[in-house]
Protein backbone atom coordinates (compact mmCIF):
# COMPACT_ATOMS: atom_id res chain seq x y z
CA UNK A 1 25.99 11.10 -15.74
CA UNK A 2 22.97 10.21 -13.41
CA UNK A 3 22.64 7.37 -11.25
CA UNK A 4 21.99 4.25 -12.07
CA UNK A 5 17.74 3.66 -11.73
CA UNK A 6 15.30 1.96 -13.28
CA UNK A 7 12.60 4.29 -14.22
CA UNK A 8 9.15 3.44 -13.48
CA UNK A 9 8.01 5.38 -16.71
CA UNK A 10 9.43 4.61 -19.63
CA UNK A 11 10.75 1.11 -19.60
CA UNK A 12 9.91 -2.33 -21.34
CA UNK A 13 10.18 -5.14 -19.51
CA UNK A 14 12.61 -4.59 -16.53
CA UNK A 15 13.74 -0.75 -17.47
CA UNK A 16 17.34 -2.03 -17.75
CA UNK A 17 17.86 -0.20 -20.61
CA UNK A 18 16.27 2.45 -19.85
CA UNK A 19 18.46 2.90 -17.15
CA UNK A 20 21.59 2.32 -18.75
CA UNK A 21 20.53 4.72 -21.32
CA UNK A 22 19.84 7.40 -19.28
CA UNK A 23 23.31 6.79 -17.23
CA UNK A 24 24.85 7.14 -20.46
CA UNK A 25 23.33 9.88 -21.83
CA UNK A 26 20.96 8.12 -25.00
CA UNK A 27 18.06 7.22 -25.56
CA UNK A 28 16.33 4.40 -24.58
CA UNK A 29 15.36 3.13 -27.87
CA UNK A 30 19.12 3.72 -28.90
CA UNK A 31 20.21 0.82 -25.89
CA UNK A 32 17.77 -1.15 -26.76
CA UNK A 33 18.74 -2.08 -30.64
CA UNK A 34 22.46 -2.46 -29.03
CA UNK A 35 21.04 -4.97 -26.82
CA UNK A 36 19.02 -6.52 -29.41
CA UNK A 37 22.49 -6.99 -31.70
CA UNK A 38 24.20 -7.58 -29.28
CA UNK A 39 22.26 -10.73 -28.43
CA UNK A 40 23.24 -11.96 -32.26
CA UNK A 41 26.90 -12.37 -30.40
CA UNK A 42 27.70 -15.59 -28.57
CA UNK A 43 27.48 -14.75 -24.88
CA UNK A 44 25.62 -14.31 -22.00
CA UNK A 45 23.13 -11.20 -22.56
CA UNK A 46 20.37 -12.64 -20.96
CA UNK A 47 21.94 -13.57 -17.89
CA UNK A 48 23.44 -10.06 -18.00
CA UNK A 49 20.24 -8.42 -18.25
CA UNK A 50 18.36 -10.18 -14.90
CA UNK A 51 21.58 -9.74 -13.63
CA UNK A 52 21.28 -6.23 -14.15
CA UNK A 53 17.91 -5.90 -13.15
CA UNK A 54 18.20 -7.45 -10.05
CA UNK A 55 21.12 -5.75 -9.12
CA UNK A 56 19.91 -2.73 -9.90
CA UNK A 57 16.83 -2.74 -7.59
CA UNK A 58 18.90 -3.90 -4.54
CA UNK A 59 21.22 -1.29 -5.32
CA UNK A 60 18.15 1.03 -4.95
CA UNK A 61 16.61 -0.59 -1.70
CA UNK A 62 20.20 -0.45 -0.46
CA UNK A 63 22.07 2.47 -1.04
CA UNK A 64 25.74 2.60 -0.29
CA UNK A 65 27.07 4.58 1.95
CA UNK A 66 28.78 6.81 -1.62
CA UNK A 67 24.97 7.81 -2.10
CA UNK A 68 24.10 8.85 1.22
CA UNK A 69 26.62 11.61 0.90
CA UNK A 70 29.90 9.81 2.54
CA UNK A 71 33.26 10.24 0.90
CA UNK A 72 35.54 7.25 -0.63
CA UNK A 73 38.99 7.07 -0.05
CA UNK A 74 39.90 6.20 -3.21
C-alpha cells in the first residue's frame, strides 16, 4: 500500500478517489462506480468525501511525525 495522496494527475473533482484507489491497489475508475452506488445508500457520502478531501490535504501540508521517519510505539 502507498500513502494516502491526492494525485494532481489523474483525478476528477477533488482526487479522493483517486487516492483511495491507489492506497488500495485499483483503479480509479473502479472507486469511483463504488462511490457512485454507494451514494444510492442512505448516509452521509458527501460529507465523507469533503471530509476526505480536506483531510487529506492537511494531512499532506502536515505530515506526522510516522512519515518523517519516527517510530510508533504501538
Amino acid at each position: 500500500m502507498t500513502a494516502l495522496a491526492r494525485p494532481t494527475h489523474g483525478r476528477m473533482i477533488g482526487g479522493v478517489c483517486a487516492a483511495l484507489a491507489r492506497r488500495f491497489g485499483t483503479s480509479a475508475t473502479t472507486m469511483r462506480v463504488i462511490f457512485v452506488l454507494s451514494c444510492l445508500l442512505p448516509g452521509p457520502q458527501f460529507l465523507l468525501y469533503i471530509a476526505l478531501w480536506i483531510l487529506i490535504a492537511l494531512w499532506i501540508l502536515f505530515p506526522s511525525e510516522e512519515k518523517a521517519g519516527a517510530r510508533t510505539v504501538w
